[in-house]
Protein backbone atom coordinates (compact mmCIF):
# COMPACT_ATOMS: atom_id res chain seq x y z
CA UNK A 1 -18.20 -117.81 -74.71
CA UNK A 2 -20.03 -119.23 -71.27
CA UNK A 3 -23.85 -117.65 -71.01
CA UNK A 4 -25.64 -117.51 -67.57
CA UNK A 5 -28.80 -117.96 -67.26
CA UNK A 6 -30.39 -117.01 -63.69
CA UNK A 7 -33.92 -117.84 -64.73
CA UNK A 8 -35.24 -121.46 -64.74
CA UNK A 9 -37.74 -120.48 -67.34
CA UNK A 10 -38.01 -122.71 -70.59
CA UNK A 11 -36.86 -121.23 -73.91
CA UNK A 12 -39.26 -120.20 -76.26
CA UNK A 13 -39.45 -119.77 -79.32
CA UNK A 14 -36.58 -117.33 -81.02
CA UNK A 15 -34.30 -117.40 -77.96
CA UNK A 16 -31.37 -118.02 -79.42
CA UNK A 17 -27.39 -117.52 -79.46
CA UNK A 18 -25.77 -116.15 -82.92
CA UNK A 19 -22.46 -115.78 -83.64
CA UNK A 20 -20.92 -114.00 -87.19
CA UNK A 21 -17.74 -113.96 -88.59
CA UNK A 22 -15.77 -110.33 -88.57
CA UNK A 23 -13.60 -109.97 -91.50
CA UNK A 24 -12.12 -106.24 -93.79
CA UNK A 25 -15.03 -107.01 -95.53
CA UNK A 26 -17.63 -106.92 -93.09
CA UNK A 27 -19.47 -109.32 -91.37
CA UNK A 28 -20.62 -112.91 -92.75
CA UNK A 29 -24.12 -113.68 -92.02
CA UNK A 30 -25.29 -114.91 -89.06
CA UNK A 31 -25.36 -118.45 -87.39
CA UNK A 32 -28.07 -119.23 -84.77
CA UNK A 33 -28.13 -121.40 -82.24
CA UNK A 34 -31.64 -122.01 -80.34
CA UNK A 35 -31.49 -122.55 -76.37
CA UNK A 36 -32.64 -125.41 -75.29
CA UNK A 37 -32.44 -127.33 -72.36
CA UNK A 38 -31.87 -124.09 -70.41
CA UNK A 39 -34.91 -125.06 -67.69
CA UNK A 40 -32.63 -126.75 -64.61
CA UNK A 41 -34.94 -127.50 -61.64
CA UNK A 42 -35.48 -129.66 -58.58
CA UNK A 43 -35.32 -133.45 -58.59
CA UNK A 44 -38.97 -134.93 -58.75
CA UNK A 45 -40.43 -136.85 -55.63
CA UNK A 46 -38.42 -140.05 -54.37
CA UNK A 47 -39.78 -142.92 -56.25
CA UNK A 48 -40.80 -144.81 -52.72
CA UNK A 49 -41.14 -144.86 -49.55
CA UNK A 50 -40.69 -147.79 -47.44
CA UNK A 51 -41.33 -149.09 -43.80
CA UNK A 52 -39.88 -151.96 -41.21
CA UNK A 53 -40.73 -152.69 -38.21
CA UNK A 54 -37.37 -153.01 -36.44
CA UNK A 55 -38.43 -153.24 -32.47
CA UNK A 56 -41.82 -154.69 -31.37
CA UNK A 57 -41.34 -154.02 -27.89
CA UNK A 58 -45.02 -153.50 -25.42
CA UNK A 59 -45.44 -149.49 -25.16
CA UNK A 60 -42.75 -148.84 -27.47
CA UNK A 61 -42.50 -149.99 -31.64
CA UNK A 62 -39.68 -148.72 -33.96
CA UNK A 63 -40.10 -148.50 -37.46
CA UNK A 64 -37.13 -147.80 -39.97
CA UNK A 65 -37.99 -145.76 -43.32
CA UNK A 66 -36.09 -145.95 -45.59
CA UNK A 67 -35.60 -143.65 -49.49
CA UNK A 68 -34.33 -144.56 -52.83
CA UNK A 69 -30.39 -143.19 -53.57
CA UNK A 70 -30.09 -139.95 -54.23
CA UNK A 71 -30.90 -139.06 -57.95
CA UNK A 72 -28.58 -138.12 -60.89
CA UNK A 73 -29.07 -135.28 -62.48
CA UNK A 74 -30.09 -134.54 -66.35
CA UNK A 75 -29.99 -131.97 -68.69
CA UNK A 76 -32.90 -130.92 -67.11
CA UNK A 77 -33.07 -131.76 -63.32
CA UNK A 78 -30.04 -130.81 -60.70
CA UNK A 79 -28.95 -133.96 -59.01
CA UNK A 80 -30.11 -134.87 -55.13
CA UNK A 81 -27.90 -133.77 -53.00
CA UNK A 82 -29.75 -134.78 -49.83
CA UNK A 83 -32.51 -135.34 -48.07
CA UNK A 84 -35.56 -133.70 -46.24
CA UNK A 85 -37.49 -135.56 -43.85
CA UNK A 86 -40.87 -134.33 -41.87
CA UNK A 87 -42.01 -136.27 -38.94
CA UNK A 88 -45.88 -137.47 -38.99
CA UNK A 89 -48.04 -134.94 -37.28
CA UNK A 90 -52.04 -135.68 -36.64
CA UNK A 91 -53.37 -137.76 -34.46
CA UNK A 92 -52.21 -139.09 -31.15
CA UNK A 93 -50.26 -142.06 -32.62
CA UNK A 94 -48.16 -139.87 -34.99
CA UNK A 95 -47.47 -136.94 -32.94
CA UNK A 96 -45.75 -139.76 -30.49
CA UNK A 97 -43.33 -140.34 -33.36
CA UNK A 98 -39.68 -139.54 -31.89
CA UNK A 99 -36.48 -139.69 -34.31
CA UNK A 100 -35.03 -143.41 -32.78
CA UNK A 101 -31.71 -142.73 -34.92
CA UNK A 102 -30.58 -141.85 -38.35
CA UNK A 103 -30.73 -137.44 -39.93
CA UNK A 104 -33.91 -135.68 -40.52
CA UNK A 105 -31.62 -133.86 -43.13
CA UNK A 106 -28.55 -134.22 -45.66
CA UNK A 107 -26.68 -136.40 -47.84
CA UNK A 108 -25.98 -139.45 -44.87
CA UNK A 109 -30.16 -139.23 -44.30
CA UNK A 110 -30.94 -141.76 -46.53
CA UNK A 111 -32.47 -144.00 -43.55
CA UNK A 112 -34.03 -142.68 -40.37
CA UNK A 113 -35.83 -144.85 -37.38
CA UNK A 114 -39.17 -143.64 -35.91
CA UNK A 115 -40.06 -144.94 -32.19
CA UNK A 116 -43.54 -144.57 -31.48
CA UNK A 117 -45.33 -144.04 -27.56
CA UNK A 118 -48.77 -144.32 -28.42
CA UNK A 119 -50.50 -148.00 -29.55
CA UNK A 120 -53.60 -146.05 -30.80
CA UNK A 121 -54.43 -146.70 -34.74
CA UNK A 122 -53.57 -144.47 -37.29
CA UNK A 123 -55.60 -141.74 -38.94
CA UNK A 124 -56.10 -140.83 -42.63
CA UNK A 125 -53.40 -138.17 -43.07
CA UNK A 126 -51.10 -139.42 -40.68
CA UNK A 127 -47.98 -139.84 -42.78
CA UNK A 128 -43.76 -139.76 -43.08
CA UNK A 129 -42.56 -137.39 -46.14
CA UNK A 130 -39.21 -137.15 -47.23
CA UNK A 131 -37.90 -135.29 -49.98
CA UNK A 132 -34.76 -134.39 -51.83
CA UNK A 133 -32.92 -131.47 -51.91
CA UNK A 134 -30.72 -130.40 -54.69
CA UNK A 135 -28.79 -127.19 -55.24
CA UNK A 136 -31.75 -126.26 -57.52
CA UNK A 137 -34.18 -126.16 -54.40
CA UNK A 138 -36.25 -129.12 -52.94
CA UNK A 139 -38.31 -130.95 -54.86
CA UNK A 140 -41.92 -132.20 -54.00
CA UNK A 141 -42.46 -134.90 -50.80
CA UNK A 142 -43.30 -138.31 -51.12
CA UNK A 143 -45.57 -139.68 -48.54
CA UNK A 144 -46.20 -143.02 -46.76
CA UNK A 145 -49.41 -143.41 -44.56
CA UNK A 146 -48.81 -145.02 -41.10
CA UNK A 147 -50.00 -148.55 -41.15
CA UNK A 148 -49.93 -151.14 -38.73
CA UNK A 149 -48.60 -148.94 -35.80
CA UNK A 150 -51.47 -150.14 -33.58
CA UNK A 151 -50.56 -152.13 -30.93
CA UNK A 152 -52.79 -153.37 -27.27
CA UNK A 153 -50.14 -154.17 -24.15
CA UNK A 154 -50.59 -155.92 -21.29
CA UNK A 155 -49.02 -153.94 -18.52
CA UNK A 156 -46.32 -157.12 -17.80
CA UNK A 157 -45.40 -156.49 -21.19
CA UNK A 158 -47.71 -159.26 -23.18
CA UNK A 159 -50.20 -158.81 -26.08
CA UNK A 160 -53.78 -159.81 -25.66
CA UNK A 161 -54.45 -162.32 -29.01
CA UNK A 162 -58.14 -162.93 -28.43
CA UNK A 163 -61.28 -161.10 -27.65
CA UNK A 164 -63.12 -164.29 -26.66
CA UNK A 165 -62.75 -166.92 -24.09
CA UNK A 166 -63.49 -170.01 -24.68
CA UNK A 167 -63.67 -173.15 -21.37
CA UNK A 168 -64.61 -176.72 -21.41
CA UNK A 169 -67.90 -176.23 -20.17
CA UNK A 170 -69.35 -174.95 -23.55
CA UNK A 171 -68.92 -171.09 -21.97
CA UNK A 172 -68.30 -168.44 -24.66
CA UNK A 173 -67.72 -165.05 -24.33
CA UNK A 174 -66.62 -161.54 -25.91
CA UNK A 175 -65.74 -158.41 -25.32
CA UNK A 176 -66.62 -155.39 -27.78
CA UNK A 177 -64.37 -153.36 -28.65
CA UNK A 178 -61.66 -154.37 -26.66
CA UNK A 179 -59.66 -152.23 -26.25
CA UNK A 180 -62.24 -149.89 -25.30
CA UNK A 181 -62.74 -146.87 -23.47
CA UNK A 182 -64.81 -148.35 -20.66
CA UNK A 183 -67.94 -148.96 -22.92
CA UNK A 184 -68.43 -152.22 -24.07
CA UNK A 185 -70.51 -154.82 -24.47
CA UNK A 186 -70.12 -158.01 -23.58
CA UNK A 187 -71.70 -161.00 -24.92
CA UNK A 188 -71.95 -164.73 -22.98
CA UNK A 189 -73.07 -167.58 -24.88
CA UNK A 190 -74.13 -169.67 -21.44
CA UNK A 191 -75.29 -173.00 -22.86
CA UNK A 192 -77.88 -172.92 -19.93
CA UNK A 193 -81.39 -172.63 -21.28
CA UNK A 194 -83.34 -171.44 -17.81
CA UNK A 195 -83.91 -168.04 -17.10
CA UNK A 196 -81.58 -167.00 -14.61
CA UNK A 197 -79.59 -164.65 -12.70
CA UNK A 198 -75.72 -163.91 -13.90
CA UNK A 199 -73.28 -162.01 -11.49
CA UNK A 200 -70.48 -159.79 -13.45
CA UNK A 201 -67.52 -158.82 -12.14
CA UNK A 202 -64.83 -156.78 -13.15
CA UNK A 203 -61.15 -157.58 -11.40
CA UNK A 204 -58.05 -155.28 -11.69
CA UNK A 205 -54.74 -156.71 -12.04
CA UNK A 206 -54.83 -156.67 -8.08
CA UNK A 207 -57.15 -158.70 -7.68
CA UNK A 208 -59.46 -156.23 -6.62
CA UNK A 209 -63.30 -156.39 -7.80
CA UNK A 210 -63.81 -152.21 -9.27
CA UNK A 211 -67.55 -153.15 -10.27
CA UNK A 212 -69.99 -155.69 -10.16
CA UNK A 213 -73.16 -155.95 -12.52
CA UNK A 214 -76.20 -158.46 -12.28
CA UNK A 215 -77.62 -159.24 -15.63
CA UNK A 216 -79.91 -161.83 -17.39
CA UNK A 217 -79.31 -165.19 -18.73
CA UNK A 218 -82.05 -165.47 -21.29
CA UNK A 219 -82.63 -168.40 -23.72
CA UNK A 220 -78.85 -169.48 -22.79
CA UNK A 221 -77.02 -165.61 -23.84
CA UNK A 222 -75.89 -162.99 -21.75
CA UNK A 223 -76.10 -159.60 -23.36
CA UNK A 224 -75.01 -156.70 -21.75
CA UNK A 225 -73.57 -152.95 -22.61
CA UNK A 226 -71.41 -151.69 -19.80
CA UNK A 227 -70.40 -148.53 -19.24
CA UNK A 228 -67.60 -147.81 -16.44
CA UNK A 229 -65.86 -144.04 -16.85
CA UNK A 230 -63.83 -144.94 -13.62
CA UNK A 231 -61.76 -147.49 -15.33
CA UNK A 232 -58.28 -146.15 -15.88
CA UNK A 233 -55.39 -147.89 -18.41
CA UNK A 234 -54.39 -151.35 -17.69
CA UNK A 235 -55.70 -154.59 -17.97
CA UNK A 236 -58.71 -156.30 -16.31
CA UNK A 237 -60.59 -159.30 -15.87
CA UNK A 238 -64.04 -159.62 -17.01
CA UNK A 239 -65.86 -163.04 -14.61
CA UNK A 240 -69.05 -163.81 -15.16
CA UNK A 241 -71.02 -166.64 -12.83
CA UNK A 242 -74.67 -168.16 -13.89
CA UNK A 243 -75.39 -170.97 -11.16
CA UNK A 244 -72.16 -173.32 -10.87
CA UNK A 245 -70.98 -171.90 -14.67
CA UNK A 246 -68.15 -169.70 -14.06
CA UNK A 247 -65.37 -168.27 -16.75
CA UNK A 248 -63.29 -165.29 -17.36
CA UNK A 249 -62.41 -162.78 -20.24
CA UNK A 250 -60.00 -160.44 -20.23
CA UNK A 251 -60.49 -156.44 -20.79
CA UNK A 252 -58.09 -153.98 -21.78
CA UNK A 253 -59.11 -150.48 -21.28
CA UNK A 254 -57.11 -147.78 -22.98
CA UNK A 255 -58.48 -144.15 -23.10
């Protein structure tokens, strides 16, 4: 005989097949057979979860995910047929996430490519789940965090490596944060001992001076919290001048 069972529920105790023998005597005694094995469900999480950066390009990075093979079933788990993937959703950075190539869903999904429009950092939560779907239902998602998706750009397409500049003349300074909002402070290590007067300046991309500051050279530092709501996305340049002692640093703003 062939027995279905429609519920996934585990045996218990005393479920059992028996079978007898029929004869013109009557019937033998019986022969049980306990169930077992009779709970089939969904394949467990995917083992892993694993990112590559793929395209580095300014404004623009692509990162391919990729899943373990689909898994084989047992006597107790239906095998993966496919596979489920959900697209990162909380802050700015993930919801810029845009399928690059590859299937959200199916057997061929195995791989999919994630381009992401905003260079902002990651939040706790932000996160790619896939998970794999069997004839027995879906089974639970695995999740990797977003890491490393945070990228400044210079508007010609460069990256800013340093916060500090650094000229021959001894002339050290910093910008922090940077990026930044349009609140910063910046911090000028002058080498000139006298008390004096500094000029600051800050120079769009054009050339064009958006703001000047005057601020105090004391004891040879410049120390100085700006605050500029009027500065819009791009790149700027930061020039400071105390007597003859001039030098730049640059600024990236990025709201």
């Amino acid at each position: 005989i062939r027995v279905r069972y429609s519920s996934n529920a585990a045996a218990v105790a005393g479920d059992s097949i028996r079978v007898a023998y029929a004869s013109t005597c009557g019937y033998s005694a019986n022969k049980a057979l306990k169930l077992a094995n009779t709970l089939l469900g969904a394949p467990a999480a995917p083992a892993s979860v694993t990112a590559t950066l793929v395209s580095d390009v300014c404004g623009a990075r692509v990162y391919r995910y990729s899943a373990p093979a689909l898994a084989i079933g047992t006597t107790t788990i239906g095998a993966a047929q496919g596979y489920t993937w959900s697209l990162p959703t909380g802050s700015a950075v993930a919801l810029s996430a845009t399928l690059d190539s590859g299937l959200l869903t199916g057997a061929g999904a195995r791989y999919i490519r994630l381009k992401y429009t905003n260079n902002g950092a990651a939040v706790v939560g932000d996160s790619v789940r896939v998970r794999f779907t069997s004839a027995c239902g879906v089974g639970p998602n695995k999740a990797l965090k977003l890491t490393n998706v945070a990228k400044t750009c210079l508007v010609d397409g460069s990256t800013i490596f340093s916060k500090s500049s650094d000229n021959t003349n001894g002339v050290k300074a910093e910008i922090y944060p940077n990026p930044n909002n349009g609140n910063f402070r910046l911090n000028v290590k002058t080498g000139i001992a006298a008390q004096a007067t500094a000029t600051i300046q800050i120079i769009d991309m054009y050339g064009k001076v958006v703001n000047q500051f005057t601020a105090q050279n004391t004891n040879g530092s410049i120390v100085m919290n700006i605050s500029d709501a009027r500065l819009v996305n791009g790149l700027y340049t930061v020039r400071f001048a105390v007597g003859s002692v001039t030098n730049t640093v640059k600024l990236m703003i990025n709201k």
